[in-house]
C-alpha atoms as a PDB file:
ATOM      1  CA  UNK A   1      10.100  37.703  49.509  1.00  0.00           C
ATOM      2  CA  UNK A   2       8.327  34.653  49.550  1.00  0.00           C
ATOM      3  CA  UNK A   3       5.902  35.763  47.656  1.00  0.00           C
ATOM      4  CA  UNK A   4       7.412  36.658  45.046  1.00  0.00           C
ATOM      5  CA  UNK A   5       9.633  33.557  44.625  1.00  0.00           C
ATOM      6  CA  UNK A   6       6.087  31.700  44.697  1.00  0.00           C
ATOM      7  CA  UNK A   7       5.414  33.905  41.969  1.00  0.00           C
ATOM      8  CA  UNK A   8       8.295  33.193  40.275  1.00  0.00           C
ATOM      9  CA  UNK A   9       8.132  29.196  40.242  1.00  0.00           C
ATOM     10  CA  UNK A  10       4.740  29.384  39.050  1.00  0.00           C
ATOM     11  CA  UNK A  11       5.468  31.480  36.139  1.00  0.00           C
ATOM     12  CA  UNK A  12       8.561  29.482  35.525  1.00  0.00           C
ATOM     13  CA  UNK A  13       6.218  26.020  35.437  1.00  0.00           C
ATOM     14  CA  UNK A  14       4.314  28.000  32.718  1.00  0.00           C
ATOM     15  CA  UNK A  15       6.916  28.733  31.054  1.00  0.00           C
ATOM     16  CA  UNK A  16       8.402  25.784  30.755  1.00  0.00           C
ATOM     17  CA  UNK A  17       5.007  24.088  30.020  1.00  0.00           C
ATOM     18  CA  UNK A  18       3.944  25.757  26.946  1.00  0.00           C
ATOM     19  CA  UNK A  19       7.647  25.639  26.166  1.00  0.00           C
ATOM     20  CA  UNK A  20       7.450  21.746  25.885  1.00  0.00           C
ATOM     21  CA  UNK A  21       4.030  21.935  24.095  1.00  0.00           C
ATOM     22  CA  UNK A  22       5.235  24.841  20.988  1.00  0.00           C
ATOM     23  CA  UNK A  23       8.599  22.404  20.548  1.00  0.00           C
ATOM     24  CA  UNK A  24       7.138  19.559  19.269  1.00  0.00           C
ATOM     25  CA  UNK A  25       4.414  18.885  16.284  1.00  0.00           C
ATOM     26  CA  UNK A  26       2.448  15.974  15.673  1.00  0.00           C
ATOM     27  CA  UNK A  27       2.960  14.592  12.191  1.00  0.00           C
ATOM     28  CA  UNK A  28       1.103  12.157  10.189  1.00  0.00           C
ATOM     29  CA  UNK A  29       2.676  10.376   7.038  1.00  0.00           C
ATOM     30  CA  UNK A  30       0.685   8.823   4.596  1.00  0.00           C
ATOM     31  CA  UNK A  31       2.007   6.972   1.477  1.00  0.00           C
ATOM     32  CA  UNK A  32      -0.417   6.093  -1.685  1.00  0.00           C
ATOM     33  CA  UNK A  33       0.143   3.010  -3.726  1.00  0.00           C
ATOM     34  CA  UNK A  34      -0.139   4.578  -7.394  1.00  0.00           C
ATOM     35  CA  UNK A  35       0.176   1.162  -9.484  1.00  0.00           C
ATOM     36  CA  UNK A  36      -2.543   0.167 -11.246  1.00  0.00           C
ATOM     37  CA  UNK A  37      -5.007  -2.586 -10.251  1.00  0.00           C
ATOM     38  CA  UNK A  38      -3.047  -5.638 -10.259  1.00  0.00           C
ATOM     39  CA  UNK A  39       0.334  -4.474 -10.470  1.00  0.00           C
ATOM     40  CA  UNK A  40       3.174  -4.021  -7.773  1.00  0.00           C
ATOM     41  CA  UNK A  41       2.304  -3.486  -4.158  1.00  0.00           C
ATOM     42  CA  UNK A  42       4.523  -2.252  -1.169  1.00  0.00           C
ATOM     43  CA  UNK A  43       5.633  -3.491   2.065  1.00  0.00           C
ATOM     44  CA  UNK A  44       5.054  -1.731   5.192  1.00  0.00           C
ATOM     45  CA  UNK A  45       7.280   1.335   4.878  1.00  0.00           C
ATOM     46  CA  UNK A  46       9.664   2.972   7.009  1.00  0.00           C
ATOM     47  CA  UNK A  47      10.096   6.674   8.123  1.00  0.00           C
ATOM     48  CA  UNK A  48      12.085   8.526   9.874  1.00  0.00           C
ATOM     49  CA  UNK A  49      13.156  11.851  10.835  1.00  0.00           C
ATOM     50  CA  UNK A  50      16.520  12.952  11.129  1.00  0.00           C
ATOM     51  CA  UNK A  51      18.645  15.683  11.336  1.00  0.00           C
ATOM     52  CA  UNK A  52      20.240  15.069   8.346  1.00  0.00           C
ATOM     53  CA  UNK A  53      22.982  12.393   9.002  1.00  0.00           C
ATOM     54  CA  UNK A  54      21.150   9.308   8.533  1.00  0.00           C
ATOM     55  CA  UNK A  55      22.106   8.013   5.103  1.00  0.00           C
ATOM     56  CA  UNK A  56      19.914   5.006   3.881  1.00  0.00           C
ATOM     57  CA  UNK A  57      21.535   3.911   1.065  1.00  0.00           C
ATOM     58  CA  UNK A  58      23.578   5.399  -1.720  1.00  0.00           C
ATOM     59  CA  UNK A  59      23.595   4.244  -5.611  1.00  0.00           C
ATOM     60  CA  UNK A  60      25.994   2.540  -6.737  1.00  0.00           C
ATOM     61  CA  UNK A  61      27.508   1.631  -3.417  1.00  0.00           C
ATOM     62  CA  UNK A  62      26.479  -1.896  -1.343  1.00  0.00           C
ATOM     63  CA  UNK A  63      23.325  -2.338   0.584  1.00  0.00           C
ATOM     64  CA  UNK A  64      23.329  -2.469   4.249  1.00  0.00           C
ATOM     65  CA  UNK A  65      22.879  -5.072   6.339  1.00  0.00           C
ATOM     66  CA  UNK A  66      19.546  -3.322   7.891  1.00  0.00           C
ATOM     67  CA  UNK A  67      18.398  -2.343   4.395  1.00  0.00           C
ATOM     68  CA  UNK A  68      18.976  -5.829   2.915  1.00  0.00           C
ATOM     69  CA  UNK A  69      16.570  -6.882   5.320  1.00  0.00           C
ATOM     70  CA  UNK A  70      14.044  -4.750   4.228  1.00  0.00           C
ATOM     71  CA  UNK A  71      14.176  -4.710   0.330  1.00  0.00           C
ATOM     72  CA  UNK A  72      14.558  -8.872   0.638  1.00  0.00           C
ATOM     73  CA  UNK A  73      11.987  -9.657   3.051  1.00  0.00           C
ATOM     74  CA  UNK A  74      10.370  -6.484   3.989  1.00  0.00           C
ATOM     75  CA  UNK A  75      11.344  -6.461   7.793  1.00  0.00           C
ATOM     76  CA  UNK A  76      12.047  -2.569   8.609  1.00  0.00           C
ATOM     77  CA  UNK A  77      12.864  -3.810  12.749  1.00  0.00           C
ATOM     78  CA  UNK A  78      16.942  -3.960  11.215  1.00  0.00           C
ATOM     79  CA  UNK A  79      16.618  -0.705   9.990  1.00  0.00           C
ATOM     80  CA  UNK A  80      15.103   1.179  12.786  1.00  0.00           C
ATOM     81  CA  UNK A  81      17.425  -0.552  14.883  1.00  0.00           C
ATOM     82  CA  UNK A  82      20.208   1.054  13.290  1.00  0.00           C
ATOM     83  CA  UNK A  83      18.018   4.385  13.194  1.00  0.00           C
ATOM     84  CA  UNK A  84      18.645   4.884  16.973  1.00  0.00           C
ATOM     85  CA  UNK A  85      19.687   7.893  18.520  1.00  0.00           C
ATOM     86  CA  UNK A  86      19.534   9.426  15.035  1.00  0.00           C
ATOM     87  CA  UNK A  87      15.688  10.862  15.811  1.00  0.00           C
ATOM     88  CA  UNK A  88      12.166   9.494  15.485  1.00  0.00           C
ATOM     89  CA  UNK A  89      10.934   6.771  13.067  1.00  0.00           C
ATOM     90  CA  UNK A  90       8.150   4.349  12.731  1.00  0.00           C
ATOM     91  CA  UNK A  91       6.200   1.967   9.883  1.00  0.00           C
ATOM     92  CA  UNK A  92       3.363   2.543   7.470  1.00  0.00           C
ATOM     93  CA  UNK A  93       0.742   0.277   7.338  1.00  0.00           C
ATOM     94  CA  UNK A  94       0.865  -3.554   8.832  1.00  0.00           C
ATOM     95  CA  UNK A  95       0.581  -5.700   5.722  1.00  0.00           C
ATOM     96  CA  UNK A  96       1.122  -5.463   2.039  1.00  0.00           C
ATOM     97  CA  UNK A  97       0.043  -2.159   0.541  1.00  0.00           C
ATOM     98  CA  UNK A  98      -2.214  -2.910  -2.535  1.00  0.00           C
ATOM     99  CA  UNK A  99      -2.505  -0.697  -5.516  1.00  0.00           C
ATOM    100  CA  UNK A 100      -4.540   2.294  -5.074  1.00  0.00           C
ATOM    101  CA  UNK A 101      -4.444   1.904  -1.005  1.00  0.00           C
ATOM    102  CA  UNK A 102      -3.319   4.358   1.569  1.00  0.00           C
ATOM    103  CA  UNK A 103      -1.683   3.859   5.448  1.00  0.00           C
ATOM    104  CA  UNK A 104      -0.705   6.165   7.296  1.00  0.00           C
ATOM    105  CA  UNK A 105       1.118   6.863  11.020  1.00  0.00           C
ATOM    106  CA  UNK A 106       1.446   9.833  13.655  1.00  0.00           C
ATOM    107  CA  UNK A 107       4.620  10.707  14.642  1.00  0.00           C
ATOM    108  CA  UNK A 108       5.368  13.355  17.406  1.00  0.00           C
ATOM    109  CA  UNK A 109       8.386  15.446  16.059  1.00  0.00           C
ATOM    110  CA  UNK A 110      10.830  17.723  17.226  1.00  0.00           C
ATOM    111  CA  UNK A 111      11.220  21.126  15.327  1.00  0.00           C
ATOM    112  CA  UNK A 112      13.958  22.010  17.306  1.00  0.00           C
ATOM    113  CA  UNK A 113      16.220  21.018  14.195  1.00  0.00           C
ATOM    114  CA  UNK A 114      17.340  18.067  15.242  1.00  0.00           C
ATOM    115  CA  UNK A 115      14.513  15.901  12.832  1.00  0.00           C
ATOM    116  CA  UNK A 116      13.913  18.625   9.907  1.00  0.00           C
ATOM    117  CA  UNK A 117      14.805  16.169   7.457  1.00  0.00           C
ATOM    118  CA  UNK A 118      12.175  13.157   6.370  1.00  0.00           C
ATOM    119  CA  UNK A 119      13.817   9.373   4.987  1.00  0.00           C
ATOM    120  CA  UNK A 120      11.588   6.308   3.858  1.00  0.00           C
ATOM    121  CA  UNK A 121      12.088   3.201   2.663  1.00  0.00           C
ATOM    122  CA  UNK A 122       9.457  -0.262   0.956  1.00  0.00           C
ATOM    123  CA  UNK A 123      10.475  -2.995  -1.113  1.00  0.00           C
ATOM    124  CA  UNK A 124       8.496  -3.846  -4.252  1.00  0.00           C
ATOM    125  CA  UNK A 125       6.437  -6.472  -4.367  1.00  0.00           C
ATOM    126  CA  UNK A 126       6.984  -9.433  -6.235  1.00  0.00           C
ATOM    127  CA  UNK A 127      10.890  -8.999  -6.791  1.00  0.00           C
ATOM    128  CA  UNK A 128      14.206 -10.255  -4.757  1.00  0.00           C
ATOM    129  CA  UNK A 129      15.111  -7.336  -4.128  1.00  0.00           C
ATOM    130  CA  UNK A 130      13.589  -4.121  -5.926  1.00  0.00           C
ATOM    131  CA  UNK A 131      12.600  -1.374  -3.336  1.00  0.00           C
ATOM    132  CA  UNK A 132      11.877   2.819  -2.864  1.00  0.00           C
ATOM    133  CA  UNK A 133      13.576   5.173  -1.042  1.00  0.00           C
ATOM    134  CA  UNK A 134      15.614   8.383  -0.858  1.00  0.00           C
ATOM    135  CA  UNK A 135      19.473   8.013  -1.234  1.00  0.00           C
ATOM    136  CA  UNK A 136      20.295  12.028  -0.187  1.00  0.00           C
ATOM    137  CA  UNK A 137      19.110  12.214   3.301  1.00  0.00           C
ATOM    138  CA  UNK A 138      19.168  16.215   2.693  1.00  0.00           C
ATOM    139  CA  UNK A 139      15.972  15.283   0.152  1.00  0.00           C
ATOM    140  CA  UNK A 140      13.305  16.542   2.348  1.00  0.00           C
ATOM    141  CA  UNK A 141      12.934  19.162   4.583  1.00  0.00           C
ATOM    142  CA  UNK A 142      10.309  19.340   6.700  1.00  0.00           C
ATOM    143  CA  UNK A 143      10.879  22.724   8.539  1.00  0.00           C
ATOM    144  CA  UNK A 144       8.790  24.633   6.878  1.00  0.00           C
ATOM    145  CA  UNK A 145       5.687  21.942   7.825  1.00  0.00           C
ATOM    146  CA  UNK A 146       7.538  21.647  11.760  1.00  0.00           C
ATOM    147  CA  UNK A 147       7.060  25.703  12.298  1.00  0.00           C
ATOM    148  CA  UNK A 148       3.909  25.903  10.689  1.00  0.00           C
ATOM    149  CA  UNK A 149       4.646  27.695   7.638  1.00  0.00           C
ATOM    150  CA  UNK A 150       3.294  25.400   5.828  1.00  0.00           C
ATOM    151  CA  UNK A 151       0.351  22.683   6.881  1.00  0.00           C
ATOM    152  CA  UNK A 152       1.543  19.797   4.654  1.00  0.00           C
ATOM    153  CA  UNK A 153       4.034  18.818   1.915  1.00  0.00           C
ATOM    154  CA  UNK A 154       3.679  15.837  -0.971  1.00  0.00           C
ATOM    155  CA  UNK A 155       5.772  14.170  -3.350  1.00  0.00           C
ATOM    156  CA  UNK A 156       5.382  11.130  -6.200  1.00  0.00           C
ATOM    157  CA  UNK A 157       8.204   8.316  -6.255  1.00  0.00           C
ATOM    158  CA  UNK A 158       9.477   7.821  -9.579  1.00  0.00           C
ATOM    159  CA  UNK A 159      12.737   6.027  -9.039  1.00  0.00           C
ATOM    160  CA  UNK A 160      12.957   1.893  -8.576  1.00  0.00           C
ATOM    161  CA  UNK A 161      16.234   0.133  -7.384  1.00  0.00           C
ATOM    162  CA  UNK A 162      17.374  -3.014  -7.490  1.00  0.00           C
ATOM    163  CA  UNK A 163      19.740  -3.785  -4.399  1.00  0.00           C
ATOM    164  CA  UNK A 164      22.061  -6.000  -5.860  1.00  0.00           C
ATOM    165  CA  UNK A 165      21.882  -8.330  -2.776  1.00  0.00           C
ATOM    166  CA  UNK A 166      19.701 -11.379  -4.800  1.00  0.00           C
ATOM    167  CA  UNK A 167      19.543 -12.344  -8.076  1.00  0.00           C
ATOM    168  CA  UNK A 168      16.594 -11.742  -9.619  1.00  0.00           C
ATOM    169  CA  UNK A 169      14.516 -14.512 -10.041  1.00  0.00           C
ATOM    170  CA  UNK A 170      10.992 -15.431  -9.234  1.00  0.00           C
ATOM    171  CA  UNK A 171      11.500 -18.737  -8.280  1.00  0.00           C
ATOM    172  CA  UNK A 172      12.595 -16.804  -4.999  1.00  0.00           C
ATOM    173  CA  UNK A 173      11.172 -13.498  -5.059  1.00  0.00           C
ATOM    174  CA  UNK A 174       8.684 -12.419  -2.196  1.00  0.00           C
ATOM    175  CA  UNK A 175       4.885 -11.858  -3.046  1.00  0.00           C
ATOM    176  CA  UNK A 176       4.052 -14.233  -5.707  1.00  0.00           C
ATOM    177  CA  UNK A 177       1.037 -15.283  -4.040  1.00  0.00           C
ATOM    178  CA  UNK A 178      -0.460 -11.450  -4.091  1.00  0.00           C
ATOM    179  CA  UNK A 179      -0.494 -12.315  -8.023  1.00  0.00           C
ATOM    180  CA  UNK A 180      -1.193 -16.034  -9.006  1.00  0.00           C
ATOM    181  CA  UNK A 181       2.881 -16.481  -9.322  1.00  0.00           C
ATOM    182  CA  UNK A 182       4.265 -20.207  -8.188  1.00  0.00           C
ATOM    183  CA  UNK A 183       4.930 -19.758  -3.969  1.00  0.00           C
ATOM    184  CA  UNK A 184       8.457 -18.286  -4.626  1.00  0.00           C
ATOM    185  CA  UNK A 185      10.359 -17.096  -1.518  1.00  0.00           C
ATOM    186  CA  UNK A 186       8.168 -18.737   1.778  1.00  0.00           C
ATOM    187  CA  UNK A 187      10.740 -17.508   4.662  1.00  0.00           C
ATOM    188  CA  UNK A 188      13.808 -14.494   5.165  1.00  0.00           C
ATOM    189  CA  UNK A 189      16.602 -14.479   2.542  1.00  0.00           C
ATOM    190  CA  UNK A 190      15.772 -17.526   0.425  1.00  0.00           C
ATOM    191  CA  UNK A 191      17.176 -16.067  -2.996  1.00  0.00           C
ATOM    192  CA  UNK A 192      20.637 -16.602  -4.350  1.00  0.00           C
ATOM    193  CA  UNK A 193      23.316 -13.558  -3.504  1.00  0.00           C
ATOM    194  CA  UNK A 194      23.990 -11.407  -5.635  1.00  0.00           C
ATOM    195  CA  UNK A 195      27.201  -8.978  -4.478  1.00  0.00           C
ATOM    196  CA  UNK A 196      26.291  -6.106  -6.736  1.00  0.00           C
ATOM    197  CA  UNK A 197      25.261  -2.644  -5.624  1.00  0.00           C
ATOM    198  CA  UNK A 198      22.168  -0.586  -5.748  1.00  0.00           C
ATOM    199  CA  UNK A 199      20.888   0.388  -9.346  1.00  0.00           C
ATOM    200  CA  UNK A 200      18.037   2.111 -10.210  1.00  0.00           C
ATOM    201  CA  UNK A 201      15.791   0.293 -13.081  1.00  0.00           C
ATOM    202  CA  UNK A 202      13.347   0.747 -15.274  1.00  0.00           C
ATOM    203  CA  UNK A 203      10.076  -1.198 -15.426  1.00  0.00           C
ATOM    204  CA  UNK A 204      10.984  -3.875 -18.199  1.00  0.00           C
ATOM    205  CA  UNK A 205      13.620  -5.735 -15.281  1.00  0.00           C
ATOM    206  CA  UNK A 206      10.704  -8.015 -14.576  1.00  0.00           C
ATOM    207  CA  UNK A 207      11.250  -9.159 -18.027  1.00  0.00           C
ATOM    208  CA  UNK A 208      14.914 -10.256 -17.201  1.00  0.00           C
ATOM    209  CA  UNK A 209      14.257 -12.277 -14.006  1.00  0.00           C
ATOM    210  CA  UNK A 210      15.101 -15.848 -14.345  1.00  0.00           C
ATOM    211  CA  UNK A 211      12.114 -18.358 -14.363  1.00  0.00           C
ATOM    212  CA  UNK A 212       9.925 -15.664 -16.085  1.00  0.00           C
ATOM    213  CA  UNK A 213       8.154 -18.431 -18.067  1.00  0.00           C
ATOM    214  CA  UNK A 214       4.363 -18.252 -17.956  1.00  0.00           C
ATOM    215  CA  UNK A 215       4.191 -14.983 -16.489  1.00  0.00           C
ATOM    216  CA  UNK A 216       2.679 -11.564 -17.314  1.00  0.00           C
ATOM    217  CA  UNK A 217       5.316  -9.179 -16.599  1.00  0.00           C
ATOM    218  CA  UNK A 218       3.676  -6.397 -18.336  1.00  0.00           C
ATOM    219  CA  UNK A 219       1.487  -5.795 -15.446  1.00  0.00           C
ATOM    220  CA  UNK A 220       4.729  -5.083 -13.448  1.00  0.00           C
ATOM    221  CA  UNK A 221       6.351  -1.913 -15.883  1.00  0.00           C
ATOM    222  CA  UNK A 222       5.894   0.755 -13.716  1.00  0.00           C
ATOM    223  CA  UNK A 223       7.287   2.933 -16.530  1.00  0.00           C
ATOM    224  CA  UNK A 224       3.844   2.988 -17.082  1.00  0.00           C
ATOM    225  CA  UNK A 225       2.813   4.122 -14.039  1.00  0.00           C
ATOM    226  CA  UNK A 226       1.586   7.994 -13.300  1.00  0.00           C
ATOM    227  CA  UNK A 227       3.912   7.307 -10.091  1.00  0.00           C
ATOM    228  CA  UNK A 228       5.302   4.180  -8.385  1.00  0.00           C
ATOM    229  CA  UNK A 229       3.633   6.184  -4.699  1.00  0.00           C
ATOM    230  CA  UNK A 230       2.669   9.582  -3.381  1.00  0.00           C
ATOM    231  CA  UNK A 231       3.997  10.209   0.171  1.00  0.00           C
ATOM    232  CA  UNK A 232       1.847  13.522   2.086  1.00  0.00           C
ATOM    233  CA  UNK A 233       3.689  14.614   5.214  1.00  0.00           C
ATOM    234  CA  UNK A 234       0.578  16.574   7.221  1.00  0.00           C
ATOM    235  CA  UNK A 235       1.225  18.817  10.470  1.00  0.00           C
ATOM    236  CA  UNK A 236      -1.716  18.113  12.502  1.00  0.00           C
ATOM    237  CA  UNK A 237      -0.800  19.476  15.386  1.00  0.00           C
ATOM    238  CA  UNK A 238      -3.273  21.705  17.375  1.00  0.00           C
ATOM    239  CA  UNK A 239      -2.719  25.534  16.868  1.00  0.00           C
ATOM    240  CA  UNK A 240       0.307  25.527  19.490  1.00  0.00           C
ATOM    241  CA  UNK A 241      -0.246  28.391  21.381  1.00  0.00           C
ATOM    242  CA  UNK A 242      -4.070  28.751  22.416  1.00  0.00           C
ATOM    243  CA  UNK A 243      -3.507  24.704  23.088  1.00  0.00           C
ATOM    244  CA  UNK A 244      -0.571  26.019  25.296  1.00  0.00           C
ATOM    245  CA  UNK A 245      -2.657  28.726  27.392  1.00  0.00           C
ATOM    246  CA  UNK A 246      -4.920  26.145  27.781  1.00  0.00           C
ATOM    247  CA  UNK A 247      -2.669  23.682  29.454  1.00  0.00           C
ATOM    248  CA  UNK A 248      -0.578  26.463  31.569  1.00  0.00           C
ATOM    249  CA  UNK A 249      -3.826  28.711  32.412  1.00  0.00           C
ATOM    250  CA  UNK A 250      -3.638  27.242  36.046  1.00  0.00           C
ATOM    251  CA  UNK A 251      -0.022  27.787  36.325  1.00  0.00           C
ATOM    252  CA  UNK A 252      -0.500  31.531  35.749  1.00  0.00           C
ATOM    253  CA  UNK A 253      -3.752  32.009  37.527  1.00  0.00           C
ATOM    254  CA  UNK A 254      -2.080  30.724  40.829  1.00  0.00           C
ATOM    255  CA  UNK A 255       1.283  33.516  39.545  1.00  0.00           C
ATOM    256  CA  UNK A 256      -1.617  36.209  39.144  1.00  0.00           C
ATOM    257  CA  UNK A 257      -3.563  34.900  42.717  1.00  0.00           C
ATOM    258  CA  UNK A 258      -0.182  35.519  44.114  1.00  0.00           C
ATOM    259  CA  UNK A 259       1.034  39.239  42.906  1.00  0.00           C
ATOM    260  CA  UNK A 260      -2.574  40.237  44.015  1.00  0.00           C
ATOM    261  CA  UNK A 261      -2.348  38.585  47.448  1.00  0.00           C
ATOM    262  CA  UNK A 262       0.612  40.328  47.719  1.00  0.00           C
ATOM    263  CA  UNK A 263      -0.443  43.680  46.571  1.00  0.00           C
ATOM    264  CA  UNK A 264      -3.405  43.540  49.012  1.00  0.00           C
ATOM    265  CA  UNK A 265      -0.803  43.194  51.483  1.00  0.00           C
ATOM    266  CA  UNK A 266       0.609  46.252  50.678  1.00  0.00           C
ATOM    267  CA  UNK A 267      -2.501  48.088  51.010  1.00  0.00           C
END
């Protein structure tokens, strides 16, 4: 009797091991600056899975508080802060994205169902606040890629909002200095409010900021653009479950030692 519950545990640990190793997959997200040399770049952007309640933003509604932060300044830390509990999230990249540059970050993921679906979030650079995302959190699902169905998923940005939080101006907007544009915003939330709601915009709003004088805003129509980004979600996770008979082998070599100790026993 013994024995056999010896046998038992073991197994169990094994069990439970390569349990823990096939419910989880390790998932890198890159994101490709498409503008042209010279045009826009992006801040550090934020990602997160979710199970499908996290809501970032919604057109035509007000900007919150945590996303504010982001598509003024570029500071994602607001936004993950208000991303606890909801699943896993993280930040591309640890400086201004140029045009034509990739970042990228690992994330380990659940594919339980509790972080099928994929957010993300970067301001435009120079602007108040202009910025990417997805407003329906339901956008992406990334279950397909979590089971291994699929080995990787990728989509272009099109879309540009404004957040209606600042006014547009460049006297104030963040990033000048990436372009040759007078200093312009030189700490967090230097513009003038705005108390509108999110829009989405085409690329001649450049053209209407105040204190356009003097500069090339041509450079900045990303209606010209192929894409504003390209975002690749990649599984690359080992093949789960020789990785797992690796890591439980001595778990059910000592159940095996076991059942034949015991049937020797027998004998």
């Amino acid at each position: 009797m013994i024995i056999k519950n010896k046998g038992v545990l073991a197994l169990g640990a094994a069990l439970t091991l390569i349990s823990s190793v096939v419910n989880a997959a390790q998932i890198e997200v890159r994101i490709t600056n498409n503008a042209p040399n010279g045009g826009t770049y992006l801040t550090p952007t934020w990602v997160g899975f979710h199970n499908g309640s996290f809501d970032t933003f919604n057109v035509g509604s007000a900007t919150s508080s945590s996303l504010e932060s982001l598509v003024e300044d570029g500071n994602t830390a607001p936004l993950s802060t208000s991303f606890q509990g909801s699943g896993v999230d993280g930040v591309l990249g640890a400086g201004p994205i140029a045009p034509n540059q990739t970042v990228s970050n690992q994330f380990t993921v659940s594919d339980d169902g509790s972080q099928n679906y994929f957010s993300y979030a970067s301001m435009l650079l120079p602007s108040s606040d202009f910025f990417i995302g997805n407003s329906n959190p339901f956008a992406f699902n990334i279950s397909a890629l979590l089971d291994g169905s699929i080995s990787s998923l990728s989509f272009d940005v099109g879309t540009v909002y404004d957040a209606g939080t600042e006014i547009n101006d460049f006297a104030t907007s963040a990033g000048n200095p990436l372009f040759g544009i007078a200093p312009g915003q030189t700490g967090p939330n230097q513009g003038a409010d705005e108390n509108g709601v999110i829009t989405a915009v085409n690329g001649l709003a450049f053209a209407s900021f105040l204190n356009v004088a003097g500069i090339d805003t041509g450079r900045f129509n990303f209606d010209n653009f192929g894409s504003i980004a390209t975002i690749e979600i990649v599984n690359v996770s080992a093949v789960p479950v020789p990785a797992a008979l690796f890591m439980f082998a001595p778990a059910l070599l000592g159940f095996l030692g076991l059942r034949r100790k015991a049937a020797n026993q027998l004998i």
